[in-house]
Protein backbone atom coordinates (compact mmCIF):
# COMPACT_ATOMS: atom_id res chain seq x y z
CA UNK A 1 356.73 124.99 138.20
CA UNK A 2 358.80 125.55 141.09
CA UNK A 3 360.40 128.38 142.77
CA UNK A 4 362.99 128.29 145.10
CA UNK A 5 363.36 130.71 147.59
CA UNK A 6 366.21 132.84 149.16
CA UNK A 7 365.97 131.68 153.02
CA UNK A 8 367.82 134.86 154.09
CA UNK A 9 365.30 136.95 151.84
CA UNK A 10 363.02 137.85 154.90
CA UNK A 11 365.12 136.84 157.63
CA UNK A 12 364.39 138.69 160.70
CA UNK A 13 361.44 139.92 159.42
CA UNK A 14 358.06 139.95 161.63
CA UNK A 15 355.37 139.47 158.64
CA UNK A 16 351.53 139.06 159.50
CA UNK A 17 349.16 137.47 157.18
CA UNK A 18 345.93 137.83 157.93
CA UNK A 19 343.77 134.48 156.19
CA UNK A 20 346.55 132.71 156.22
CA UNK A 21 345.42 128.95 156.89
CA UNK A 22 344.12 128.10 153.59
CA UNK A 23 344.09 128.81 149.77
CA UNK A 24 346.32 131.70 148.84
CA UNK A 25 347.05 132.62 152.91
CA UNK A 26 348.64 129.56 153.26
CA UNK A 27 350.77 129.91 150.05
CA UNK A 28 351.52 132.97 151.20
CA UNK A 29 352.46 131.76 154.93
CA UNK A 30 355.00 129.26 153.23
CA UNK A 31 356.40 131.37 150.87
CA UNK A 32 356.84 133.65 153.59
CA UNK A 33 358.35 130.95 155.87
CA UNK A 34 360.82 129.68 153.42
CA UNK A 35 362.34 133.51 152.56
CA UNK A 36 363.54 132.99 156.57
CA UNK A 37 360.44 135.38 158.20
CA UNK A 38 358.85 135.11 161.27
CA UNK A 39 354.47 134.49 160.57
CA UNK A 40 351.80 135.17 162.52
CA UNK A 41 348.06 134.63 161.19
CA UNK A 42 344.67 133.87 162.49
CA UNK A 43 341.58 131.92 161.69
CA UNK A 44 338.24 131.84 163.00
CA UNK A 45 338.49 128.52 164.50
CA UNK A 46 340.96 125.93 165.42
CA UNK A 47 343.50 124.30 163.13
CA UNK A 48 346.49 122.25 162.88
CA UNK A 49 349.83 123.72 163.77
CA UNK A 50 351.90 124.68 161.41
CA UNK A 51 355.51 124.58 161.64
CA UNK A 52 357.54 128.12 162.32
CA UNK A 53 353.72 129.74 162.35
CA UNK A 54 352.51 131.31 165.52
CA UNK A 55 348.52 131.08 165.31
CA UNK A 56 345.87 133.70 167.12
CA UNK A 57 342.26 131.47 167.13
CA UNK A 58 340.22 135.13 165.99
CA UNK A 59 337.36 136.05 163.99
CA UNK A 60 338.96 139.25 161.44
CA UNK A 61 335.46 140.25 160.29
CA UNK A 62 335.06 141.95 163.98
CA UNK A 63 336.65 144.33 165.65
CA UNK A 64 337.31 142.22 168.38
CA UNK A 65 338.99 139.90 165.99
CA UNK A 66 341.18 142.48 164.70
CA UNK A 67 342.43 143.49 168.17
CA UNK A 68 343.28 139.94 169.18
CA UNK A 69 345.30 139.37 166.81
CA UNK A 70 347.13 142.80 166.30
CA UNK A 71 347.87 142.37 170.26
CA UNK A 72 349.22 139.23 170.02
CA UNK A 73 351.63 139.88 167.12
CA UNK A 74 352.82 142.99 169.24
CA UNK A 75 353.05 140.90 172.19
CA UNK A 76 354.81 137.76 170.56
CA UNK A 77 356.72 139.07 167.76
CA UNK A 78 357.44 142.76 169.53
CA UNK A 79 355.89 144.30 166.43
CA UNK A 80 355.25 143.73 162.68
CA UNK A 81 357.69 144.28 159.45
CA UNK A 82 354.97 143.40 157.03
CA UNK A 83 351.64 143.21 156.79
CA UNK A 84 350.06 140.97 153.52
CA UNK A 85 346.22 141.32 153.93
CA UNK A 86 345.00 138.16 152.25
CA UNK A 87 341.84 137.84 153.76
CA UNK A 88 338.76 137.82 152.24
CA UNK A 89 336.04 135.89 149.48
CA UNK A 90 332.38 135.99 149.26
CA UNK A 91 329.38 133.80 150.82
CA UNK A 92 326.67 136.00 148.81
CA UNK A 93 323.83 133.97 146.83
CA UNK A 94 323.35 134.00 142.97
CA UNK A 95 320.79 135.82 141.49
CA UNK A 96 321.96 139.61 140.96
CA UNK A 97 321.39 142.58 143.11
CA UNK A 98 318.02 141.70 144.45
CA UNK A 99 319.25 138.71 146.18
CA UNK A 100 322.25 140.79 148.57
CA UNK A 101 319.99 141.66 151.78
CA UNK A 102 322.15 144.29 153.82
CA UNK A 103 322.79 141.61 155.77
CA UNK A 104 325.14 139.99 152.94
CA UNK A 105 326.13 143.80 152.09
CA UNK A 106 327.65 144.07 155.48
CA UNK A 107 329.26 140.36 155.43
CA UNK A 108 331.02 141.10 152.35
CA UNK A 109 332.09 144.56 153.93
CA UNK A 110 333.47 143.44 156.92
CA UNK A 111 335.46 140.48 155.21
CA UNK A 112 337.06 142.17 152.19
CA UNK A 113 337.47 146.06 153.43
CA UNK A 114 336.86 146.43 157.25
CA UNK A 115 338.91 143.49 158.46
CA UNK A 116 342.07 144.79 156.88
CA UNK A 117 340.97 148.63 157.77
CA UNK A 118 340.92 147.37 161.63
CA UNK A 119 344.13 145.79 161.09
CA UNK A 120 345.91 148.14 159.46
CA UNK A 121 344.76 151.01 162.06
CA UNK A 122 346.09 148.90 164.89
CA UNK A 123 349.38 147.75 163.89
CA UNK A 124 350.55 150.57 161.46
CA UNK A 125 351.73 153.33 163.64
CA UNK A 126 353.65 151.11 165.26
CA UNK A 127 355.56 151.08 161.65
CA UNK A 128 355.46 155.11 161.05
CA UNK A 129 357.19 154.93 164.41
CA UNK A 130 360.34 153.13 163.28
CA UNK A 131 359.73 154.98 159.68
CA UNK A 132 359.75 151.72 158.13
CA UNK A 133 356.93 148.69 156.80
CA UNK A 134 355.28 147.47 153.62
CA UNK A 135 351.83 146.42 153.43
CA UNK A 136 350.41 144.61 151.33
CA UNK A 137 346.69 144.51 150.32
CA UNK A 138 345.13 141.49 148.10
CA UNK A 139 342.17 142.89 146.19
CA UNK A 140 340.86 141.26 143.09
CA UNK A 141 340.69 142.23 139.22
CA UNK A 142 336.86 141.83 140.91
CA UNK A 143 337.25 145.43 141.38
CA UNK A 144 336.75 146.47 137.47
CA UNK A 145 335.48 143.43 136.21
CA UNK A 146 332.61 142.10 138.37
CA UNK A 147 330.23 140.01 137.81
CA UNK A 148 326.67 141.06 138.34
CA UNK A 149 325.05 137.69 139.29
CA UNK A 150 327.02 136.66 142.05
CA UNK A 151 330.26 138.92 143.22
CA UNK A 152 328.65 142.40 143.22
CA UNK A 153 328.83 143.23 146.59
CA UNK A 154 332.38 141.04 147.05
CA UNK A 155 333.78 143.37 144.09
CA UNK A 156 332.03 146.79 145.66
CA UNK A 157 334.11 146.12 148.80
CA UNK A 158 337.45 145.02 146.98
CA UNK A 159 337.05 148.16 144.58
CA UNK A 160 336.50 150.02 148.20
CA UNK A 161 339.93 148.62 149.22
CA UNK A 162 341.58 149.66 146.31
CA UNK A 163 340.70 153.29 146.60
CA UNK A 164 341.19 153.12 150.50
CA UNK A 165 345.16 151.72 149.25
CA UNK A 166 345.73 154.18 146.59
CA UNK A 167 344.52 157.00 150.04
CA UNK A 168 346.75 155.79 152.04
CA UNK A 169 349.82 155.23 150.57
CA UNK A 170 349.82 158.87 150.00
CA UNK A 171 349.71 159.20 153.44
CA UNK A 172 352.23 157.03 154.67
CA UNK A 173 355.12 156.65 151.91
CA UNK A 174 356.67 160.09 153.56
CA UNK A 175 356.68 158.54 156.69
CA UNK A 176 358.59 155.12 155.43
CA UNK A 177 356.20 153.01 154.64
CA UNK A 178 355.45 151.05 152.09
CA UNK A 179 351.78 150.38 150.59
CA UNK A 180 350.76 148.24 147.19
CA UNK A 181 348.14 146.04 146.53
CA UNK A 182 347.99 142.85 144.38
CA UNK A 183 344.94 142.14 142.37
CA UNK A 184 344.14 138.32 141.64
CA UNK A 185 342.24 137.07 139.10
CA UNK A 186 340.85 133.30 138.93
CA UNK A 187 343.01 132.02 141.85
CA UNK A 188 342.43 127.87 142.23
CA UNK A 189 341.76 127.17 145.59
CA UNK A 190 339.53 125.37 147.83
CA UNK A 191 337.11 128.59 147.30
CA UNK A 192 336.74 128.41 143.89
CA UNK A 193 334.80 124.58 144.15
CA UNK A 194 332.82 126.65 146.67
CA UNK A 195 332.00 129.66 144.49
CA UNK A 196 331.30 127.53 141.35
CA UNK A 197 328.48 125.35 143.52
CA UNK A 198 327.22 128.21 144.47
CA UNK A 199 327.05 129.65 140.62
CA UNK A 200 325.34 125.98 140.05
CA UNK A 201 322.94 126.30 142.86
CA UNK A 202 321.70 129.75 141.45
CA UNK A 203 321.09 128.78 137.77
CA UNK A 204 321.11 124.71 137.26
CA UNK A 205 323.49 122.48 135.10
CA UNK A 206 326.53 121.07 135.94
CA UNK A 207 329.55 122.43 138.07
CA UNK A 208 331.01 122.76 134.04
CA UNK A 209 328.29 125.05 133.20
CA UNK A 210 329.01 127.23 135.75
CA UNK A 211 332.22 127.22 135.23
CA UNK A 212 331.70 128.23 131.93
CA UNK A 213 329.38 130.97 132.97
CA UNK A 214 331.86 132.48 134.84
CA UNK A 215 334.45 132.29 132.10
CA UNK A 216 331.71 134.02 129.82
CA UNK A 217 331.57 136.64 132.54
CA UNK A 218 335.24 137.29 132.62
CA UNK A 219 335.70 137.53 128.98
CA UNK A 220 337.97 134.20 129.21
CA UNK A 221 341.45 133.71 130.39
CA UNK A 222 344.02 134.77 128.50
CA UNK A 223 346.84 132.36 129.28
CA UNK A 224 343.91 129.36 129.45
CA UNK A 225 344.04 128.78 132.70
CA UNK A 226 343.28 129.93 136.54
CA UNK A 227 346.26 131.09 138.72
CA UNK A 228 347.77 128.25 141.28
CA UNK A 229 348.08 129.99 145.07
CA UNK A 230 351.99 130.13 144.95
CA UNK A 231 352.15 131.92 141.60
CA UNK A 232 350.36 134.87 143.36
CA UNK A 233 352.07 134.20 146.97
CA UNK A 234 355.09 135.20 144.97
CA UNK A 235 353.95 138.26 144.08
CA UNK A 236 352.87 139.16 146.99
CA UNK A 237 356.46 138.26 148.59
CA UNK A 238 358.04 140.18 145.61
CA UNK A 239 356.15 143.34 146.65
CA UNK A 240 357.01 142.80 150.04
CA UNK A 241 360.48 142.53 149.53
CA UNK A 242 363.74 145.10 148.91
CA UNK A 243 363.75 144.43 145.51
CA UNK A 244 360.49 146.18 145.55
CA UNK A 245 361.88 149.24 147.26
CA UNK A 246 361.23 151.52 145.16
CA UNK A 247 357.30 150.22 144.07
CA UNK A 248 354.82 152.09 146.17
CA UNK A 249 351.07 152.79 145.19
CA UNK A 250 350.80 150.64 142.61
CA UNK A 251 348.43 147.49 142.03
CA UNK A 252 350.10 144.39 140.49
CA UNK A 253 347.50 142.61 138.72
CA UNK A 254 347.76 138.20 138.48
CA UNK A 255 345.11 137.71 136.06
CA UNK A 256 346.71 135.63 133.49
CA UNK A 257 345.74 138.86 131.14
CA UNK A 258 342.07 138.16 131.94
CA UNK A 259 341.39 142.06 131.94
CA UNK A 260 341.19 143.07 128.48
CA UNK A 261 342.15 146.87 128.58
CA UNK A 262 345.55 148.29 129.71
């Protein structure tokens, strides 16, 4: 399926993506890029350029991280429109709650909540200001549907960022700005191989048993299948955009109806 984008949708637009090189960042980059805005994202190490994209070299799960790249996008952009907080995922073992060490507690913490915190402290005012912005947080359906052998402390965090979104957009829609979050399900990206080996190396079989596992885990997919990157990009652009003026608050869930309660 393709969707083809207005070029003038985001034009002038100053839109930071934080995760942006790979998976659903770089769907979102693109989609981004071909509504007409001007991107900035980071990643932790060096990559190819991409076309239209300036590119901060920054690791997001430190605070240092955070204030390299929300200087730069001040510096070379003169501010920020919107902000889509993509970032995030999950390194933790399999094997339950006795396996996450605080040392993967405070991984998974700094990945999927603090990096976008940090971000969102540095670069928001700048948008109560003006009296204008939208930000966008990615979460994950994660948040009320975990599961307990491997994403526990990855869905902890993303549930954390849901509440922290919910806070603040009470906050700041009075002051012009605009907060939502979207809330993934089974996205399939380069991660997913990653996640699934990781599922394998925890309990045996094949990469199709653990696949399997973690469809048994989720209660199955509704629609049959796993969500491609741009299918949720687009979302995350539609929030973004003016025809989502009037959306604020609210989670938009891309789960292929994998949730199975309203």
């Amino acid at each position: 399926m393709t969707i083809k984008a207005d070029p003038t949708e985001f034009a002038g637009k100053r839109v930071l993506i934080s995760g942006g090189t790979k998976g659903l960042g770089r769907a979102t980059v693109e989609r981004f890029l071909a509504g007409g805005a001007r991107v900035i994202t980071s990643a932790r190490g060096t990559l190819e350029p991409i076309d239209g994209v300036e590119f901060v070299q920054a690791d997001l799960t430190t605070a240092e991280g955070g204030e390299a790249l929300a200087s730069a996008a001040l510096k070379r952009l003169g501010g920020v429109d919107i902000l889509a907080h993509v970032l995030g995922g999950s390194t933790t073992p399999g094997g339950g709650f006795v396996a996450l060490t605080d040392e993967y507690w405070l991984s998974e913490l700094n990945l999927n909540l603090l990096a976008t915190v940090r971000l969102d402290r540095l670069l928001i005012p700048q948008m109560i200001e003006r009296g204008s912005g939208v930000v966008v947080h990615v979460t994950s359906i994660q948040s009320v549907l975990p599961l307990p052998d491997a994403t526990t402390a990855y869905a902890s965090a993303k549930a954390a960022l849901r509440t922290y979104s919910k806070s603040i957009s009470k906050e700041l829609g009075p002051k012009g700005v605009r907060v939502n979050v979207v809330s993934p399900g089974w996205i399939m990206t380069e991660g997913t191989d990653v996640f699934l080996k990781r599922i394998q190396a925890a309990n045996g079989g094949t990469i199709e048993d653990a696949r399997q596992l973690v469809l048994a885990g989720l209660g199955g997919i509704a629609i049959g299948r796993g969500a491609d990157p741009f299918e949720v990009a687009e979302a995350i652009a539609f929030l973004a955009s003016d025809r989502a003026s009037s959306i604020h608050g609210s989670e938009l869930v891309v789960d292929g109806g994998t949730v199975p309660t309203v």
